[in-house]
N, C-alpha and C. Protein backbone atom coordinates (compact mmCIF):
# COMPACT_ATOMS: atom_id res chain seq x y z
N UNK A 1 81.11 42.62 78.99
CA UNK A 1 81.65 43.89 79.40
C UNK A 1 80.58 44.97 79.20
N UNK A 2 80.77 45.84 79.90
CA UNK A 2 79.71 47.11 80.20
C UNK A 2 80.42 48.15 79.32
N UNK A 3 79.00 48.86 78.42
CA UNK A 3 79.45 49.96 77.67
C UNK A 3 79.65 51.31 78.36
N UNK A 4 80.46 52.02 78.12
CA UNK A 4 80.28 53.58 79.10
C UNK A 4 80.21 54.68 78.05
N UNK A 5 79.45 55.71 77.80
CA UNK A 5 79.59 56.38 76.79
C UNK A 5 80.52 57.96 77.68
N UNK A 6 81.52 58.92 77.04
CA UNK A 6 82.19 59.53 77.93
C UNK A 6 82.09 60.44 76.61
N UNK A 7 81.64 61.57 77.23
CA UNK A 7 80.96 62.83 76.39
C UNK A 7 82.34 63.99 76.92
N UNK A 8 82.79 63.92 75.74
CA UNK A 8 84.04 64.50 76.23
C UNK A 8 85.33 63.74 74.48
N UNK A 9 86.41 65.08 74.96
CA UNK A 9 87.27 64.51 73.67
C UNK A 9 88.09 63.82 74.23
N UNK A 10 88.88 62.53 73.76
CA UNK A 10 89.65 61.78 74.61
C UNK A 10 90.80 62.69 74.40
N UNK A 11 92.28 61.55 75.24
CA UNK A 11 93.36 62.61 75.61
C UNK A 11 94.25 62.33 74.61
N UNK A 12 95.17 63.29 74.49
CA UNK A 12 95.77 63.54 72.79
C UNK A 12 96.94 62.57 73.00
N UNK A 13 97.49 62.51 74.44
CA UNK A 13 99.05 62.22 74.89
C UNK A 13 98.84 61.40 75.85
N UNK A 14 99.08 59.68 74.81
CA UNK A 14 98.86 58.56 75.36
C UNK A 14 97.59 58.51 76.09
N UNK A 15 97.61 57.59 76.85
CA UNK A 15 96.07 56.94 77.23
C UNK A 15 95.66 57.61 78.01
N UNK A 16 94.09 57.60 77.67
CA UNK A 16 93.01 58.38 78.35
C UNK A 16 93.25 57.90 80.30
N UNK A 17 93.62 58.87 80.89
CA UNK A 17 93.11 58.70 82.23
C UNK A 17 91.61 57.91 82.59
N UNK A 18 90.48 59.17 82.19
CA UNK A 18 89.08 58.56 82.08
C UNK A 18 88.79 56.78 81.68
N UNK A 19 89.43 56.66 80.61
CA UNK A 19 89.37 55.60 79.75
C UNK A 19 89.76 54.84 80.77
N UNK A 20 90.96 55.07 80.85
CA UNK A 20 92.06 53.42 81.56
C UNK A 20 91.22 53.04 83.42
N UNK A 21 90.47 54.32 83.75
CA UNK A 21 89.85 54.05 85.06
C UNK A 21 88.58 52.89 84.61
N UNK A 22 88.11 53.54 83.62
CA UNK A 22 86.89 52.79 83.37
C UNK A 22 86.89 51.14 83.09
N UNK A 23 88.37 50.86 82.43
CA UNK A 23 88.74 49.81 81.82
C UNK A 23 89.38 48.87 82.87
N UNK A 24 89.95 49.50 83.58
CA UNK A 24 90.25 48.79 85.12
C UNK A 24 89.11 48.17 85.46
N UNK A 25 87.92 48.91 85.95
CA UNK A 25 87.16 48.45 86.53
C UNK A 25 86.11 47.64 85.64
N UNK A 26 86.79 47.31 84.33
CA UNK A 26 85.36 46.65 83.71
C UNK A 26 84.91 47.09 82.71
N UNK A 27 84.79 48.34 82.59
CA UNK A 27 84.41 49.11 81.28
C UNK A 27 84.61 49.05 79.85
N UNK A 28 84.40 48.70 78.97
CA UNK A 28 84.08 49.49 78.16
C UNK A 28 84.05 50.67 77.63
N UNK A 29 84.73 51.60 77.28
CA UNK A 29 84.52 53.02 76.92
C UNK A 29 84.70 53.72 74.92
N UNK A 30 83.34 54.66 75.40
CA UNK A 30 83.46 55.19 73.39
C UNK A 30 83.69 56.66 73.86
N UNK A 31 84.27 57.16 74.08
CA UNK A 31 84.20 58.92 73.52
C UNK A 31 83.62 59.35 72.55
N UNK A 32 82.57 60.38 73.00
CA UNK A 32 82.24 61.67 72.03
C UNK A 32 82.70 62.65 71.91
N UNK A 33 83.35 63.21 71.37
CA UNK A 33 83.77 64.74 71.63
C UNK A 33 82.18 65.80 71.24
N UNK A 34 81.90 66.90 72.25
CA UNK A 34 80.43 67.10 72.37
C UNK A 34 80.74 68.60 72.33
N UNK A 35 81.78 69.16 72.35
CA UNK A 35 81.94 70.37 72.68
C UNK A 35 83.13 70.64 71.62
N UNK A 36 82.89 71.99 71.28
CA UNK A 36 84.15 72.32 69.96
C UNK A 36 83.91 74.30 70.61
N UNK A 37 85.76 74.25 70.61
CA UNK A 37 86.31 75.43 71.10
C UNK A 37 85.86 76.77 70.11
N UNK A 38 85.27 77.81 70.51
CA UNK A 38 85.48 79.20 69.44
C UNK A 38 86.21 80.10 70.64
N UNK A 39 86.94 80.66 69.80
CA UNK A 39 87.24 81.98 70.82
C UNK A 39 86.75 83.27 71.10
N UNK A 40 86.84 83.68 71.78
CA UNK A 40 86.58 85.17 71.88
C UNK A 40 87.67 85.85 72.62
N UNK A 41 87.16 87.27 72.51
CA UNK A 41 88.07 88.29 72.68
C UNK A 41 89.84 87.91 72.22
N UNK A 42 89.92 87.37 71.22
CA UNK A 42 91.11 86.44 71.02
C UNK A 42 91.85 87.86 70.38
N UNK A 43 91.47 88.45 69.85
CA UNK A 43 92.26 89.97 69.12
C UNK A 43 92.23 91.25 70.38
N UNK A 44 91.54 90.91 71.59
CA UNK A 44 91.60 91.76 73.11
C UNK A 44 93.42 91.20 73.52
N UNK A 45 93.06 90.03 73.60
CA UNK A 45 93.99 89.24 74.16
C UNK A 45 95.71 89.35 73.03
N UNK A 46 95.41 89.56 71.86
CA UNK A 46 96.60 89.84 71.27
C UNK A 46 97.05 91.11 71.02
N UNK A 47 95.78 92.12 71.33
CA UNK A 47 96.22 93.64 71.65
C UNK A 47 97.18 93.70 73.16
N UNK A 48 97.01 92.74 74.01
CA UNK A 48 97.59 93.41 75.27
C UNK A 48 98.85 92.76 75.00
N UNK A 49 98.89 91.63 74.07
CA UNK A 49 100.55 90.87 74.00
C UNK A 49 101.23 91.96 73.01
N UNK A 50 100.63 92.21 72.14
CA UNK A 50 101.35 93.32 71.14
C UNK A 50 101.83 94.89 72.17
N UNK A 51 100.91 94.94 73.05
CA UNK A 51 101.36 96.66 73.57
C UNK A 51 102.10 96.13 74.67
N UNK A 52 102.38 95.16 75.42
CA UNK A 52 103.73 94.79 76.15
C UNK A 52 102.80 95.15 77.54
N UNK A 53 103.19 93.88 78.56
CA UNK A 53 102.77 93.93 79.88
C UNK A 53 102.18 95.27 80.69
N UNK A 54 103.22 96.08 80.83
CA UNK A 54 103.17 97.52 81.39
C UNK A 54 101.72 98.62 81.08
N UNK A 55 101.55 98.16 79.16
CA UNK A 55 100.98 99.20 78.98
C UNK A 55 99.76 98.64 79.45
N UNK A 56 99.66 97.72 79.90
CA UNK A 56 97.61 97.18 80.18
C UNK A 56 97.81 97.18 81.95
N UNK A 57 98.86 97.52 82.83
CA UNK A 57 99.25 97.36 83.95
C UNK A 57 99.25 95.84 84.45
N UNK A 58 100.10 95.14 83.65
CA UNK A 58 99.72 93.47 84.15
C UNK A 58 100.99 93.60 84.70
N UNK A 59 101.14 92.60 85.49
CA UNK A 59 102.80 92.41 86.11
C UNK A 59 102.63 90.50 85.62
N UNK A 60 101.91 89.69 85.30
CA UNK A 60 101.73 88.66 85.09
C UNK A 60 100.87 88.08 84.70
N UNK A 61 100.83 86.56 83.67
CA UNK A 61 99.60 86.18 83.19
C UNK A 61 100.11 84.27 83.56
N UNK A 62 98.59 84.19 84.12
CA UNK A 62 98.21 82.75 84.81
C UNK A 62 97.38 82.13 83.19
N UNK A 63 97.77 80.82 83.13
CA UNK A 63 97.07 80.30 81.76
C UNK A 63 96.69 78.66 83.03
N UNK A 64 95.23 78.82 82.97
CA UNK A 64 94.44 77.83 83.36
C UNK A 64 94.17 76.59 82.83
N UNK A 65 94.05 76.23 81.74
CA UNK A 65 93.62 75.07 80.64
C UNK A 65 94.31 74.92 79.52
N UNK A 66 94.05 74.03 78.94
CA UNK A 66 94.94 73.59 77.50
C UNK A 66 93.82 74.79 76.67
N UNK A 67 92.52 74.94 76.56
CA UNK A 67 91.87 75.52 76.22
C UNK A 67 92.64 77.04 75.89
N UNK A 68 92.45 77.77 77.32
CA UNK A 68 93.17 79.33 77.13
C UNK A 68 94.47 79.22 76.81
N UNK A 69 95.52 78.02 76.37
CA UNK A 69 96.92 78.10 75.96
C UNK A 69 96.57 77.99 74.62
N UNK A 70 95.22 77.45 74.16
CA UNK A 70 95.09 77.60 72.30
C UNK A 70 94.82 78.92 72.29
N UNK A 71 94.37 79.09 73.19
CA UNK A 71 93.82 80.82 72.89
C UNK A 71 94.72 81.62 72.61
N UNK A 72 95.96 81.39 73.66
CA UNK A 72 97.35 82.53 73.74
C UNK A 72 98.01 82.06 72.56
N UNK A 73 97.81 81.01 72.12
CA UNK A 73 98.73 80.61 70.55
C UNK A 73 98.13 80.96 69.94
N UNK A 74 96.75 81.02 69.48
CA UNK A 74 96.08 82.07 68.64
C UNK A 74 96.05 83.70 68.49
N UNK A 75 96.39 83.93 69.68
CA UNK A 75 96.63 85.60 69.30
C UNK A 75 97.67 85.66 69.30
N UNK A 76 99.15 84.83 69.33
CA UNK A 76 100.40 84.95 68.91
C UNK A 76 100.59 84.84 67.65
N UNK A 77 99.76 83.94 67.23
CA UNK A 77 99.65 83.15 65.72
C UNK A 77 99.02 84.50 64.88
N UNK A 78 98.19 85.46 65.54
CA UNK A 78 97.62 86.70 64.92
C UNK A 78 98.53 87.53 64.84
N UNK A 79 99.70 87.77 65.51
CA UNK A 79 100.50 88.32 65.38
C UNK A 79 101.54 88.23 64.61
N UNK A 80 101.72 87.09 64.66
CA UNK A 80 102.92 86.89 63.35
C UNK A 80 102.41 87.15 62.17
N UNK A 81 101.13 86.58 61.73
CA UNK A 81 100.29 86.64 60.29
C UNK A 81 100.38 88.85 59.73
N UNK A 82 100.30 88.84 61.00
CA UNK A 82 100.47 90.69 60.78
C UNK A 82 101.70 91.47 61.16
N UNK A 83 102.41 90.22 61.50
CA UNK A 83 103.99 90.63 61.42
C UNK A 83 104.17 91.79 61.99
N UNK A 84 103.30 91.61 63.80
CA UNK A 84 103.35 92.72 64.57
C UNK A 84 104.65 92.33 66.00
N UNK A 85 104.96 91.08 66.16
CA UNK A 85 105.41 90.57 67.04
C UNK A 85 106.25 91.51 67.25
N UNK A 86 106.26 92.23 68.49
CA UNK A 86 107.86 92.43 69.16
C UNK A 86 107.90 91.67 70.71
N UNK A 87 109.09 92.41 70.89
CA UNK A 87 109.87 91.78 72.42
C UNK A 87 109.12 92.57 73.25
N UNK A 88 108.08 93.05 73.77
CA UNK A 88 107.82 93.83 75.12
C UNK A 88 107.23 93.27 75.90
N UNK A 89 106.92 91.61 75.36
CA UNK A 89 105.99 90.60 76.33
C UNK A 89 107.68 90.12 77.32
N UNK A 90 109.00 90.56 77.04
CA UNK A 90 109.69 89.79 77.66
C UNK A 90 109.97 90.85 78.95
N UNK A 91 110.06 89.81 79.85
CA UNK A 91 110.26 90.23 81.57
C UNK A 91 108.94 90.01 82.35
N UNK A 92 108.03 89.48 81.43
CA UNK A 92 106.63 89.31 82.32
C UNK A 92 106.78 88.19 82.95
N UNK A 93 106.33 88.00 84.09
CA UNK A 93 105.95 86.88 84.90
C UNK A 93 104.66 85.95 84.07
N UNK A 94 105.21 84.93 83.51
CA UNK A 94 104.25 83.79 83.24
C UNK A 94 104.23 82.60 83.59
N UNK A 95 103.16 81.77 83.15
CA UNK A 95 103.18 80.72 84.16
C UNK A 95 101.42 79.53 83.80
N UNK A 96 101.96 78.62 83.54
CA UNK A 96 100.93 78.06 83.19
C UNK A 96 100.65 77.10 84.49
N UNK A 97 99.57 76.41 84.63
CA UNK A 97 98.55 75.56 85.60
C UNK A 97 98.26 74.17 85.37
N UNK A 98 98.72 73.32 85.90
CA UNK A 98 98.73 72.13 85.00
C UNK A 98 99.22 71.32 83.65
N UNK A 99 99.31 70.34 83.55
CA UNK A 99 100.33 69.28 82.58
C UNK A 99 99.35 69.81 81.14
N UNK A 100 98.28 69.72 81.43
CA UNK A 100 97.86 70.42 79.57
C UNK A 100 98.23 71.64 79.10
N UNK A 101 98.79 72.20 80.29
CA UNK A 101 99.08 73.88 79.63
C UNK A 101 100.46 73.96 79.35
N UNK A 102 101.30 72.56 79.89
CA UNK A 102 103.26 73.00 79.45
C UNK A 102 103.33 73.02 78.12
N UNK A 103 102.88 72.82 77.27
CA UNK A 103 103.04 72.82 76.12
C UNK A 103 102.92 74.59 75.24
N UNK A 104 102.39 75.04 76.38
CA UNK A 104 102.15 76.60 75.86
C UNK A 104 103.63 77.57 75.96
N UNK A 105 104.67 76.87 76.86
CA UNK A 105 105.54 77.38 76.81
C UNK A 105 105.62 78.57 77.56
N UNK A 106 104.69 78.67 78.61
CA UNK A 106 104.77 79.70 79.45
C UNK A 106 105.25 79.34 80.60
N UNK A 107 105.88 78.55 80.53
CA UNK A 107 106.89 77.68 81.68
C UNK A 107 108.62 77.97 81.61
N UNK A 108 108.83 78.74 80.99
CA UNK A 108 110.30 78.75 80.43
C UNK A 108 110.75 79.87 80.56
């Protein structure tokens, strides 16, 4: 069997897509995880959830990746720690992009 090295973190929820293609066809596969998340503007991003949709003129927020849904749980997670949370994020149009982002709960 052929080794494949896959530079990348495998998948959290059940079997690797990547993996199981590779293994179909023969493969072998090791994951590296090669890349590690920091955030930024993560306290930008929990100023506009704290001052409520309107006041930044958003009518809606699109969440692209599992990535920017850690992000939005991190400046929620900043918010509770400072026990700033209110209700003015409710009535916004949200909406996440793909099966890694339902978990952010911007589907509901």
């Amino acid at each position: 069997m052929t080794n494949v090295l896959l530079l990348r973190e495998p998948s959290e929820d059940g079997q690797d897509r990547y993996e199981a293609i590779f293994t179909e066809a023969g493969y072998y596969t090791v994951s590296i995880p090669v890349l590690e998340t920091a955030y930024t503007n993560v306290e930008n991003l929990r100023d506009i959830i704290h001052g409520g949709p309107h006041a930044s003129g958003l009518d809606g927020v699109i969440v692209t990746s599992k990535r920017s849904c850690d992000a939005w749980r991190e400046a929620l997670r900043l918010l509770r720690d400072a026990r700033q949370v209110n209700q003015t994020r409710t009535g916004t149009e949200k909406g996440g992009v793909g099966k890694s982002v339902t978990s952010c709960g911007l589907n509901s």
